[in-house]
C-alpha atoms as a PDB file:
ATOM      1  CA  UNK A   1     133.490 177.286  85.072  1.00  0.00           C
ATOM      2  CA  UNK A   2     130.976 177.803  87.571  1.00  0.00           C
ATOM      3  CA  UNK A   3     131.729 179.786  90.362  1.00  0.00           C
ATOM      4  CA  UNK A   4     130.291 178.468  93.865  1.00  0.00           C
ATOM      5  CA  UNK A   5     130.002 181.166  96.885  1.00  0.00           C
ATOM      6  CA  UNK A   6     129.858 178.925  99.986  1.00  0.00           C
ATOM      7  CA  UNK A   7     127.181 180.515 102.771  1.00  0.00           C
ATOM      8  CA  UNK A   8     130.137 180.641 105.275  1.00  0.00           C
ATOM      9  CA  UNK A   9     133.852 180.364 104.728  1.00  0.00           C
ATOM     10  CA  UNK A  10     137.077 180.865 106.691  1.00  0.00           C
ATOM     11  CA  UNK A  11     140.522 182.191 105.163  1.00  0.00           C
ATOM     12  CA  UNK A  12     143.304 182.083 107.105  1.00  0.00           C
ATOM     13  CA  UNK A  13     145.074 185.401 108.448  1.00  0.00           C
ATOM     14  CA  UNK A  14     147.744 183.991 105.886  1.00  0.00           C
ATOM     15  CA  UNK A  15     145.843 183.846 103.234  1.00  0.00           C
ATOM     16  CA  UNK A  16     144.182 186.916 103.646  1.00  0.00           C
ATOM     17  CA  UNK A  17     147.281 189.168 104.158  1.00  0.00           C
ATOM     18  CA  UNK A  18     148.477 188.017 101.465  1.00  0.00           C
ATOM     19  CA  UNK A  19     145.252 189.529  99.181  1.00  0.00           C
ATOM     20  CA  UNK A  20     145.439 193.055  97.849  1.00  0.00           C
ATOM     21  CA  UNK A  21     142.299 195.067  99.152  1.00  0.00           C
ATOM     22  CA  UNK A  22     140.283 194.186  96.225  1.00  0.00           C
ATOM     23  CA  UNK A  23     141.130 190.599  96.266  1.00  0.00           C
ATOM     24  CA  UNK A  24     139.628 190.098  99.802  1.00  0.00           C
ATOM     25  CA  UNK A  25     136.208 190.970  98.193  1.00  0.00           C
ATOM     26  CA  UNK A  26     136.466 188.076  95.815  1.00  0.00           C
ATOM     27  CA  UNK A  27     139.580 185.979  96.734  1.00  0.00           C
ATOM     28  CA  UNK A  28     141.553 184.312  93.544  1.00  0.00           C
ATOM     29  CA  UNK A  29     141.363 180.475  96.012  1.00  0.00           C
ATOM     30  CA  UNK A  30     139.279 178.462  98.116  1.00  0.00           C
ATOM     31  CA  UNK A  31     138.918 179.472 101.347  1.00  0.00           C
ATOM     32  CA  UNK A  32     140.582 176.989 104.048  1.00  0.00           C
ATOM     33  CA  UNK A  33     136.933 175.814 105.787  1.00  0.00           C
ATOM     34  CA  UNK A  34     133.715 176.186 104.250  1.00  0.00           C
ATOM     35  CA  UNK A  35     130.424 175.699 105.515  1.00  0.00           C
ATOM     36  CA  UNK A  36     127.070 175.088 103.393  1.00  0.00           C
ATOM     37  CA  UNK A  37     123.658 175.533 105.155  1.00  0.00           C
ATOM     38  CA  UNK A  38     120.855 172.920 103.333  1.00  0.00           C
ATOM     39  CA  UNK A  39     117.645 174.700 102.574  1.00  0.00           C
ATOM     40  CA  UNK A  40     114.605 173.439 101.397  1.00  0.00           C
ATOM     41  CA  UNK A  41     115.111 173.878  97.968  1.00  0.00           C
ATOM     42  CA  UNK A  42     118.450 172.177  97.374  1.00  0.00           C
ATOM     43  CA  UNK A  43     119.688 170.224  95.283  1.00  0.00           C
ATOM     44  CA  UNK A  44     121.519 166.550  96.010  1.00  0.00           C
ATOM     45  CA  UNK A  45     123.858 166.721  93.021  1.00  0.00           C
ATOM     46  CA  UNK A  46     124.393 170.286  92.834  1.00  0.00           C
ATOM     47  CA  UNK A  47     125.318 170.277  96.851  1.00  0.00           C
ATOM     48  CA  UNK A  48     127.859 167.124  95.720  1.00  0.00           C
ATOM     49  CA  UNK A  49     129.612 169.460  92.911  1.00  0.00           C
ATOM     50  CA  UNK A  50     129.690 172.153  95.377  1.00  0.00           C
ATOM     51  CA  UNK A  51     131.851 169.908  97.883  1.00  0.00           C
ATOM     52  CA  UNK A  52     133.674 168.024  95.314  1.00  0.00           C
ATOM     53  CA  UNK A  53     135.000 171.444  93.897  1.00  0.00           C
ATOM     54  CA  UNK A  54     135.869 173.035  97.110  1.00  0.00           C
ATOM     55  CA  UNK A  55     137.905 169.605  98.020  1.00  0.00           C
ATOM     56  CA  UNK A  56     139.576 169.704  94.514  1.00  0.00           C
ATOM     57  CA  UNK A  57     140.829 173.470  94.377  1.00  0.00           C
ATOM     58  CA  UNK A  58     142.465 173.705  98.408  1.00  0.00           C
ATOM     59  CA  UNK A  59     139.191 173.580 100.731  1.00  0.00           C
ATOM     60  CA  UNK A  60     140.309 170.997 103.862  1.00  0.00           C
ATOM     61  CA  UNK A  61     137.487 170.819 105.509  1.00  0.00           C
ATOM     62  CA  UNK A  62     133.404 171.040 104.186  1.00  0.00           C
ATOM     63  CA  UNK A  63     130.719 171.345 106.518  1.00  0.00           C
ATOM     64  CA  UNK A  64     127.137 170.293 105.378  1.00  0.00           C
ATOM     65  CA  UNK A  65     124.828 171.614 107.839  1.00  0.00           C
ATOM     66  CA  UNK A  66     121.288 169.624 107.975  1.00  0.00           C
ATOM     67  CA  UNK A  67     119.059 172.145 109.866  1.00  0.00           C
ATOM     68  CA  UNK A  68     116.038 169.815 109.610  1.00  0.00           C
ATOM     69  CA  UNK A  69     117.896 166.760 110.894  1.00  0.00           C
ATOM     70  CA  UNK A  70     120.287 168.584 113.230  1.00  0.00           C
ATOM     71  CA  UNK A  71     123.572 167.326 111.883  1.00  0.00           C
ATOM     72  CA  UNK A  72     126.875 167.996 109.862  1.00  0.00           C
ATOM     73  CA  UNK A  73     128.611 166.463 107.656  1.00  0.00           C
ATOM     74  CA  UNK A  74     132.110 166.715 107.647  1.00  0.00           C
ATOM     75  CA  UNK A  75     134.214 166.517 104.419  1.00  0.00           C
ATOM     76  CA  UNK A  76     137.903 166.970 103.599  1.00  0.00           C
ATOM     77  CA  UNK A  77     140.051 164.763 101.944  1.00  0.00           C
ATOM     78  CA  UNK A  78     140.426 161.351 104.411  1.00  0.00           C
ATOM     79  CA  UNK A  79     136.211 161.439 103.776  1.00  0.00           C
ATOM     80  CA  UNK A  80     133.167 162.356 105.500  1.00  0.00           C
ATOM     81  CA  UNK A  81     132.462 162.240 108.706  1.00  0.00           C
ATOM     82  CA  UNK A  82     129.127 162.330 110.553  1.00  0.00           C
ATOM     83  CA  UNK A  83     128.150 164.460 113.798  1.00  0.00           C
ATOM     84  CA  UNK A  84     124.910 164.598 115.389  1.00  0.00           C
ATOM     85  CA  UNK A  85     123.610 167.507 118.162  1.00  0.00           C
ATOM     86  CA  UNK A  86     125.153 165.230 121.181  1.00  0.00           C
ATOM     87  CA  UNK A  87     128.691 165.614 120.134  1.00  0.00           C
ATOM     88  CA  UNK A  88     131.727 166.913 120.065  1.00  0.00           C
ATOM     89  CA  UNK A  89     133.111 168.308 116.804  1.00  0.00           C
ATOM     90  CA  UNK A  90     136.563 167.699 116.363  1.00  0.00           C
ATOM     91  CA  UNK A  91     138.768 166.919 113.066  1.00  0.00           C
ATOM     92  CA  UNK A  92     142.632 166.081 112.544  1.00  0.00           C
ATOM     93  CA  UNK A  93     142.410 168.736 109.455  1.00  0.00           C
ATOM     94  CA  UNK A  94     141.755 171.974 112.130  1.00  0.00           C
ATOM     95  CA  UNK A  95     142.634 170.698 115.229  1.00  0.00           C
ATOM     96  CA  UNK A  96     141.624 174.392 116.558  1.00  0.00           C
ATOM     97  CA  UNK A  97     138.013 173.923 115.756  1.00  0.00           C
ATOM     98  CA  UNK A  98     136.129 172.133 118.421  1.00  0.00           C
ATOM     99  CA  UNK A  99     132.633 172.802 119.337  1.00  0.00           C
ATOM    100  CA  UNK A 100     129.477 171.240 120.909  1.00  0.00           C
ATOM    101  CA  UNK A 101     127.131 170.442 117.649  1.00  0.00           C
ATOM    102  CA  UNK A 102     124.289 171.091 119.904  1.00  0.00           C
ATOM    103  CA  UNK A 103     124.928 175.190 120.001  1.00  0.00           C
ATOM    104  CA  UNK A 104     125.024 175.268 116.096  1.00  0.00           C
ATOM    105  CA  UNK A 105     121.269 174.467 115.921  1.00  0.00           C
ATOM    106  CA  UNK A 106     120.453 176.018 119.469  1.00  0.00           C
ATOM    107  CA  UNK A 107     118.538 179.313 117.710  1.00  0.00           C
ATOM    108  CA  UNK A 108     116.020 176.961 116.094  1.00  0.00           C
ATOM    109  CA  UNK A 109     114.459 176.140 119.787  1.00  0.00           C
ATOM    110  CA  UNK A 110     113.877 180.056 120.474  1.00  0.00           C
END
């Protein structure tokens, strides 16, 4: 089986006390919330087996980051939702994570 390493990911302080030392450097699950960054030279279908996989093996939430178009797209399992640099993120499945889209892609101005 393939063996994706997402460009971002959060594990909860659960999860990771629950690792040994060398576990943390390679964790035996998905982590909680991951994030992918698009890049020129991805790939459509490989990016969609990416966030099926996550989804399928305990991710609950995906975030597809669209540099070029300024947006992410938000996966987990009640399906994707869309969120341009005027809004607010917010989703039921981390409650905790809120943010203003627009300071995600602020760096790109400078």
């Amino acid at each position: 089986m393939t063996q994706f390493v997402p460009d971002v990911a959060f594990v909860s302080r659960e999860q990771r006390d629950s690792l040994s030392r060398e576990e943390r450097q390679e964790p035996p699950f998905a982590p909680l919330i991951v994030v992918e960054v698009r890049s020129p030279s991805d790939r459509i279908v490989l990016r969609a087996a990416k966030i099926e996989r996550y989804l399928a093996t305990g991710s609950v939430l995906v975030l597809d980051v669209d540099p070029e178009k300024r947006t992410i797209a938000a996966h987990s399992a009640d399906g994707v939702s869309n969120f341009s640099e005027s809004q607010l993120f917010r989703r039921r499945v981390a409650p905790w994570l809120v943010f203003a889209v627009k300071y995600v892609f602020a760096d790109l101005d400078d």
